[in-house]
PDB file of N, CA and C in Angstrom:
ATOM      1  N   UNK A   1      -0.088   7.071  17.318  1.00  0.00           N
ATOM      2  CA  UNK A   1      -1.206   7.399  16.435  1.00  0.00           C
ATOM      3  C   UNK A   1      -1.939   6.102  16.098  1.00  0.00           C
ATOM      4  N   UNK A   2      -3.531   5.928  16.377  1.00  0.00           N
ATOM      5  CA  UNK A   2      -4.118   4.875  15.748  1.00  0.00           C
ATOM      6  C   UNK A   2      -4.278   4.674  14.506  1.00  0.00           C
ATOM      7  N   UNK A   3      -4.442   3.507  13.771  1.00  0.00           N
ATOM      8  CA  UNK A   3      -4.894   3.525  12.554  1.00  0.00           C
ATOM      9  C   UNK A   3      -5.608   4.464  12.090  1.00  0.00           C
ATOM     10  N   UNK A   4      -6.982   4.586  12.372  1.00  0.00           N
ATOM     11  CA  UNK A   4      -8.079   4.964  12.412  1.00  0.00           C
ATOM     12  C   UNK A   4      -8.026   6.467  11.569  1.00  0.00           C
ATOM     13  N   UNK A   5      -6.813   7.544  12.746  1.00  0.00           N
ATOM     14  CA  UNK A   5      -6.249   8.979  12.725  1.00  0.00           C
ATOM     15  C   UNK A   5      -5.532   8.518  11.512  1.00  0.00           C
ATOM     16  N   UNK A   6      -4.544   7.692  10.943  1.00  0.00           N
ATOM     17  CA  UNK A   6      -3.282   7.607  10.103  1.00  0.00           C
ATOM     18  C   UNK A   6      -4.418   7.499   8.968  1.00  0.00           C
ATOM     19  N   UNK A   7      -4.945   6.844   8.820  1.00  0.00           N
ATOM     20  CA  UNK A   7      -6.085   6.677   7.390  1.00  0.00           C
ATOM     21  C   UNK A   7      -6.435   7.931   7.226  1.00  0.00           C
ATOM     22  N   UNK A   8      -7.355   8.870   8.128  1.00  0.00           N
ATOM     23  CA  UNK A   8      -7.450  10.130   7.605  1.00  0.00           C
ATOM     24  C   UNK A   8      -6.457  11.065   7.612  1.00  0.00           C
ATOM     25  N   UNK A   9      -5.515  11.070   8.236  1.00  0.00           N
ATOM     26  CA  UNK A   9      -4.343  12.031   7.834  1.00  0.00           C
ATOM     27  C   UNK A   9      -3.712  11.858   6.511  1.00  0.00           C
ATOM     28  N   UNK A  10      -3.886  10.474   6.290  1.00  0.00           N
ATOM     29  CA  UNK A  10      -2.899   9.772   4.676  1.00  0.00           C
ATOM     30  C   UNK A  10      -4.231  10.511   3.822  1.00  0.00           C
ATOM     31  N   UNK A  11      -5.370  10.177   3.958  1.00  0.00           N
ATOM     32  CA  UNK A  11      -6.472  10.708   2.850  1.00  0.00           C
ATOM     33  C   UNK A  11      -6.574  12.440   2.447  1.00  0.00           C
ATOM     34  N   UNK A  12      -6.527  13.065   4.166  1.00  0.00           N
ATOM     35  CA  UNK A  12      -6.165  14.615   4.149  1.00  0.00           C
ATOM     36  C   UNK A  12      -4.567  14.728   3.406  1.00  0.00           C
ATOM     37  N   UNK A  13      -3.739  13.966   2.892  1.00  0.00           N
ATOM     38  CA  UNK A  13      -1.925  14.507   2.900  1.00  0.00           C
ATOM     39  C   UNK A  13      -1.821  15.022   3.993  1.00  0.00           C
ATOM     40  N   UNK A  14      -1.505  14.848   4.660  1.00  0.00           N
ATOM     41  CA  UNK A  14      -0.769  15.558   6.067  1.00  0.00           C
ATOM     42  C   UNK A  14       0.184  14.106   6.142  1.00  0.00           C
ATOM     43  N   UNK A  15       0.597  13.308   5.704  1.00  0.00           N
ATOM     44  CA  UNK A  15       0.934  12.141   5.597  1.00  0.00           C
ATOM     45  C   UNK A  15       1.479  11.886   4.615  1.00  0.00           C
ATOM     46  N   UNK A  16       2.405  11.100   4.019  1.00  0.00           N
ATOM     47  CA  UNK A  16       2.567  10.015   2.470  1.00  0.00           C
ATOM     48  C   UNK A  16       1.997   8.918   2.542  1.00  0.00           C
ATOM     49  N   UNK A  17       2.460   7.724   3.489  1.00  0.00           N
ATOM     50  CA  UNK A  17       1.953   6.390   3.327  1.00  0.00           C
ATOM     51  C   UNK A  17       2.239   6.206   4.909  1.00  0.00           C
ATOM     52  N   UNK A  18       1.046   5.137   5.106  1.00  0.00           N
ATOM     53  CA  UNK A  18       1.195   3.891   5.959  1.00  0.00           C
ATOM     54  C   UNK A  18       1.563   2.578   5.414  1.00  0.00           C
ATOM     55  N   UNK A  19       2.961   2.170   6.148  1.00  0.00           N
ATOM     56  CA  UNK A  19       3.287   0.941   6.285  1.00  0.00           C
ATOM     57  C   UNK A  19       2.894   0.028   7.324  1.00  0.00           C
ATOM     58  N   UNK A  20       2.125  -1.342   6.863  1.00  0.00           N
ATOM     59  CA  UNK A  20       1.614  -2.553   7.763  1.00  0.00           C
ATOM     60  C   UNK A  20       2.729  -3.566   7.292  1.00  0.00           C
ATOM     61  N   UNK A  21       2.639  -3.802   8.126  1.00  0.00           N
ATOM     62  CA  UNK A  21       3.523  -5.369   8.842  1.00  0.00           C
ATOM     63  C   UNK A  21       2.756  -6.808   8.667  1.00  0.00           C
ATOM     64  N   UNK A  22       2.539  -7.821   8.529  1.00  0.00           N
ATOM     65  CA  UNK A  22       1.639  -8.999   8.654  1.00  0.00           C
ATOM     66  C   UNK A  22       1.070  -8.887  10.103  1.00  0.00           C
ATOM     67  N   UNK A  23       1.816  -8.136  10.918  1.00  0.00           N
ATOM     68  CA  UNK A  23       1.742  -8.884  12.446  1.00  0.00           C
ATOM     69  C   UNK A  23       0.877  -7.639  12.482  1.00  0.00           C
ATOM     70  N   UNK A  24       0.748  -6.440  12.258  1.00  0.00           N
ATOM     71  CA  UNK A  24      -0.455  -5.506  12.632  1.00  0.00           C
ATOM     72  C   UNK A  24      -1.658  -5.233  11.806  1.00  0.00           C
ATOM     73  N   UNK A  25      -1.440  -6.178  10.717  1.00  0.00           N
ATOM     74  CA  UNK A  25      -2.653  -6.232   9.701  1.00  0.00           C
ATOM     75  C   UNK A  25      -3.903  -5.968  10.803  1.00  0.00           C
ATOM     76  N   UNK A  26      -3.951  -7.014  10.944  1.00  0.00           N
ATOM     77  CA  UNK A  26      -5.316  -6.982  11.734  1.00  0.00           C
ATOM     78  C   UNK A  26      -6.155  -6.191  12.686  1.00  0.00           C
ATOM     79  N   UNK A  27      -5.289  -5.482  13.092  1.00  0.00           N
ATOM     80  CA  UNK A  27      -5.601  -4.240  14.004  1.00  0.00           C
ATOM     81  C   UNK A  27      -6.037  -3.197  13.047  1.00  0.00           C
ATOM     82  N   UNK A  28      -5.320  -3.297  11.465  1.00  0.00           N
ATOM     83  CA  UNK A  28      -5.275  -2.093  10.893  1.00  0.00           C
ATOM     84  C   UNK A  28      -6.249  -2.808   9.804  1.00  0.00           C
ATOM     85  N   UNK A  29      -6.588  -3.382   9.769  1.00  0.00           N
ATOM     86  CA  UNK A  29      -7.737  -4.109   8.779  1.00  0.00           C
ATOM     87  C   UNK A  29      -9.274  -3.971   9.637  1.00  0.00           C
ATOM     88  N   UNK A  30      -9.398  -3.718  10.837  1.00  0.00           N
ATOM     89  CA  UNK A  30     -10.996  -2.966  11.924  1.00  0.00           C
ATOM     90  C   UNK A  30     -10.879  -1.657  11.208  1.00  0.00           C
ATOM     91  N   UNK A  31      -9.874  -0.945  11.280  1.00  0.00           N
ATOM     92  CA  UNK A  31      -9.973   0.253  11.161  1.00  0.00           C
ATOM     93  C   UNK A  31     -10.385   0.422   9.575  1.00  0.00           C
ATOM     94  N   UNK A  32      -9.638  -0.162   8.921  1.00  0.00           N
ATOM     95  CA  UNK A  32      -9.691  -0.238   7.195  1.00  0.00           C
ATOM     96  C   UNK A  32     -11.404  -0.760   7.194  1.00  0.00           C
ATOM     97  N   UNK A  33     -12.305  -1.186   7.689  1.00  0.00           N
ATOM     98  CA  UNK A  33     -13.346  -1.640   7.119  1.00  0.00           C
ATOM     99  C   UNK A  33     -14.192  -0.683   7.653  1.00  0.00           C
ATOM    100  N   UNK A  34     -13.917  -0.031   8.775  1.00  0.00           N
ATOM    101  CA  UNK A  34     -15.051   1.606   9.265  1.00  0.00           C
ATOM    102  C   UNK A  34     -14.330   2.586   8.668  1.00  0.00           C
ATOM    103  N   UNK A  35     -13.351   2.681   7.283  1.00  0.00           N
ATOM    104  CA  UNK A  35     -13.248   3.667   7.025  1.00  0.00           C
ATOM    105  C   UNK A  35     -14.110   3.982   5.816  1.00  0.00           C
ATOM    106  N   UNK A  36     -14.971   4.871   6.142  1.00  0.00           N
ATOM    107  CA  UNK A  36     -15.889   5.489   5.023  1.00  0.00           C
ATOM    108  C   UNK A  36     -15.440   6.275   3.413  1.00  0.00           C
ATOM    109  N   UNK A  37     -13.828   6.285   3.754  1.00  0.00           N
ATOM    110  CA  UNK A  37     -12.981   6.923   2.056  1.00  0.00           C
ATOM    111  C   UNK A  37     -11.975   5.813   1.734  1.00  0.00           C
ATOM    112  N   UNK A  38     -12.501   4.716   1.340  1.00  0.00           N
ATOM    113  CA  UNK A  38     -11.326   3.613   1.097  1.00  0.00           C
ATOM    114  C   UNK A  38     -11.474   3.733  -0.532  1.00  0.00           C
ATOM    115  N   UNK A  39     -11.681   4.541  -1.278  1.00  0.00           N
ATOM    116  CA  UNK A  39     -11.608   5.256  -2.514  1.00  0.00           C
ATOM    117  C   UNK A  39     -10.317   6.077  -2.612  1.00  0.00           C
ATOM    118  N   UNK A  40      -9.863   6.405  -1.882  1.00  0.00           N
ATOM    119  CA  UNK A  40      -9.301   7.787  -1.610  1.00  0.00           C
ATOM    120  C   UNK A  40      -7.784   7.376  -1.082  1.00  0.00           C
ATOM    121  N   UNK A  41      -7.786   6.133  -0.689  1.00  0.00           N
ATOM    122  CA  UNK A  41      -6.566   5.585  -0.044  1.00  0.00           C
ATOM    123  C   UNK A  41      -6.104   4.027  -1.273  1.00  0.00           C
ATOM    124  N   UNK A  42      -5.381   3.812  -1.384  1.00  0.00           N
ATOM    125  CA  UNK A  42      -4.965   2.549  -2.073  1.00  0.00           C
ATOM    126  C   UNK A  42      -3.727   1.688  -1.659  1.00  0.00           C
ATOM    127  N   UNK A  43      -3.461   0.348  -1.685  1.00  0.00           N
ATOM    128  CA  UNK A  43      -2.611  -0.443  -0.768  1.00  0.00           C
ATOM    129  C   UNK A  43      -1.827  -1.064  -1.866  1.00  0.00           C
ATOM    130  N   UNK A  44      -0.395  -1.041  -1.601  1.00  0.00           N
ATOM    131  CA  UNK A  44       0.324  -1.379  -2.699  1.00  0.00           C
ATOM    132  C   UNK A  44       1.192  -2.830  -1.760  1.00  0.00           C
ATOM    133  N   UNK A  45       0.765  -3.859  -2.372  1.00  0.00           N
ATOM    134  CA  UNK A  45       1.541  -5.201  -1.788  1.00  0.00           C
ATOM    135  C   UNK A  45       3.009  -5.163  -2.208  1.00  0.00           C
ATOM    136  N   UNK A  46       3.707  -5.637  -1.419  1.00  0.00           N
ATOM    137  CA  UNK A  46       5.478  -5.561  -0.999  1.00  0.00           C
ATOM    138  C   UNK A  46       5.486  -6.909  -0.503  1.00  0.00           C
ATOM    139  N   UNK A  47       7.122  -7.340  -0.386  1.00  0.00           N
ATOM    140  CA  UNK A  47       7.444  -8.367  -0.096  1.00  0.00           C
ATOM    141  C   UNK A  47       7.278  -8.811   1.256  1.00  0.00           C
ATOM    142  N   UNK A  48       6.966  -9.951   1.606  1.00  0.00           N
ATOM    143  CA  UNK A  48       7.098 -10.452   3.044  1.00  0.00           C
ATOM    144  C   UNK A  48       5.770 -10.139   3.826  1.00  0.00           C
ATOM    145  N   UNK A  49       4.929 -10.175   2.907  1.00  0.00           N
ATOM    146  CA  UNK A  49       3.615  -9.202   3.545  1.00  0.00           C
ATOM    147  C   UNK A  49       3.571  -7.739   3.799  1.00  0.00           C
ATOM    148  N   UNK A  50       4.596  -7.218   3.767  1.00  0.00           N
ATOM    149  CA  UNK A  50       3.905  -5.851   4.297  1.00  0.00           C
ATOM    150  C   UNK A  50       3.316  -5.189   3.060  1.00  0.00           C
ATOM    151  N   UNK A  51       2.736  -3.921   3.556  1.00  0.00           N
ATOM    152  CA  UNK A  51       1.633  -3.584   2.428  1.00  0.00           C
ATOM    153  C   UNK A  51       1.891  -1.646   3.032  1.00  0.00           C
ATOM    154  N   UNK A  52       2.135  -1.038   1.295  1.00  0.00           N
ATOM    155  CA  UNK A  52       2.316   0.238   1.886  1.00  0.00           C
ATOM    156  C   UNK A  52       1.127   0.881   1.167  1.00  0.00           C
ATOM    157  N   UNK A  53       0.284   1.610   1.690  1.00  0.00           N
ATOM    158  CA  UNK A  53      -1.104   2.326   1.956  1.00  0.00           C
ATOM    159  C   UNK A  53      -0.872   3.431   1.722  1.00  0.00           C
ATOM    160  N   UNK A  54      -1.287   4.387   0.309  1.00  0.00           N
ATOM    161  CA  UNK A  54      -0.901   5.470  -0.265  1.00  0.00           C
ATOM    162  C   UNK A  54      -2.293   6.503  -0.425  1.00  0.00           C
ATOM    163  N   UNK A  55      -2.324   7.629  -0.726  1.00  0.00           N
ATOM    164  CA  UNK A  55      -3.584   8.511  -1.122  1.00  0.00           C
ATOM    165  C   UNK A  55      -3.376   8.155  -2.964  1.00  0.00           C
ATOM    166  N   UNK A  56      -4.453   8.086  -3.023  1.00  0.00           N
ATOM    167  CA  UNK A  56      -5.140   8.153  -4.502  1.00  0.00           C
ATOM    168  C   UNK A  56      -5.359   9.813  -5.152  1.00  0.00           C
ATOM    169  N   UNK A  57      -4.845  10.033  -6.596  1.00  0.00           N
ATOM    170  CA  UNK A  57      -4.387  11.221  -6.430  1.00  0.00           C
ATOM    171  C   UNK A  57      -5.872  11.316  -7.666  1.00  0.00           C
TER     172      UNK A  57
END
């Protein structure tokens, strides 16, 4: 699954969270800036860099 699909599935719930890694930020940070509902999604920072990406309720 691309980012892209996981952002709107997490925004639809069909999902809980996406977890990023430091090492796939960046792939998932293109997708994070063409996503048009970044209202709707919110990123909760964790240790070691990773970052877990939740729906906004």
């Amino acid at each position: 699954m691309g980012y892209e699909q996981a952002l709107i599935d997490l925004k639809n719930g069909e999902i809980d969270k996406i977890e990023i890694n430091p090492q796939s930020f960046p792939a998932f940070q293109k997708a994070w800036s063409a996503f048009p509902y970044q209202n709707a999604v919110k990123g909760i920072a964790q240790r070691a860099g990773q970052v877990t990406y939740i729906r906004t309720k």
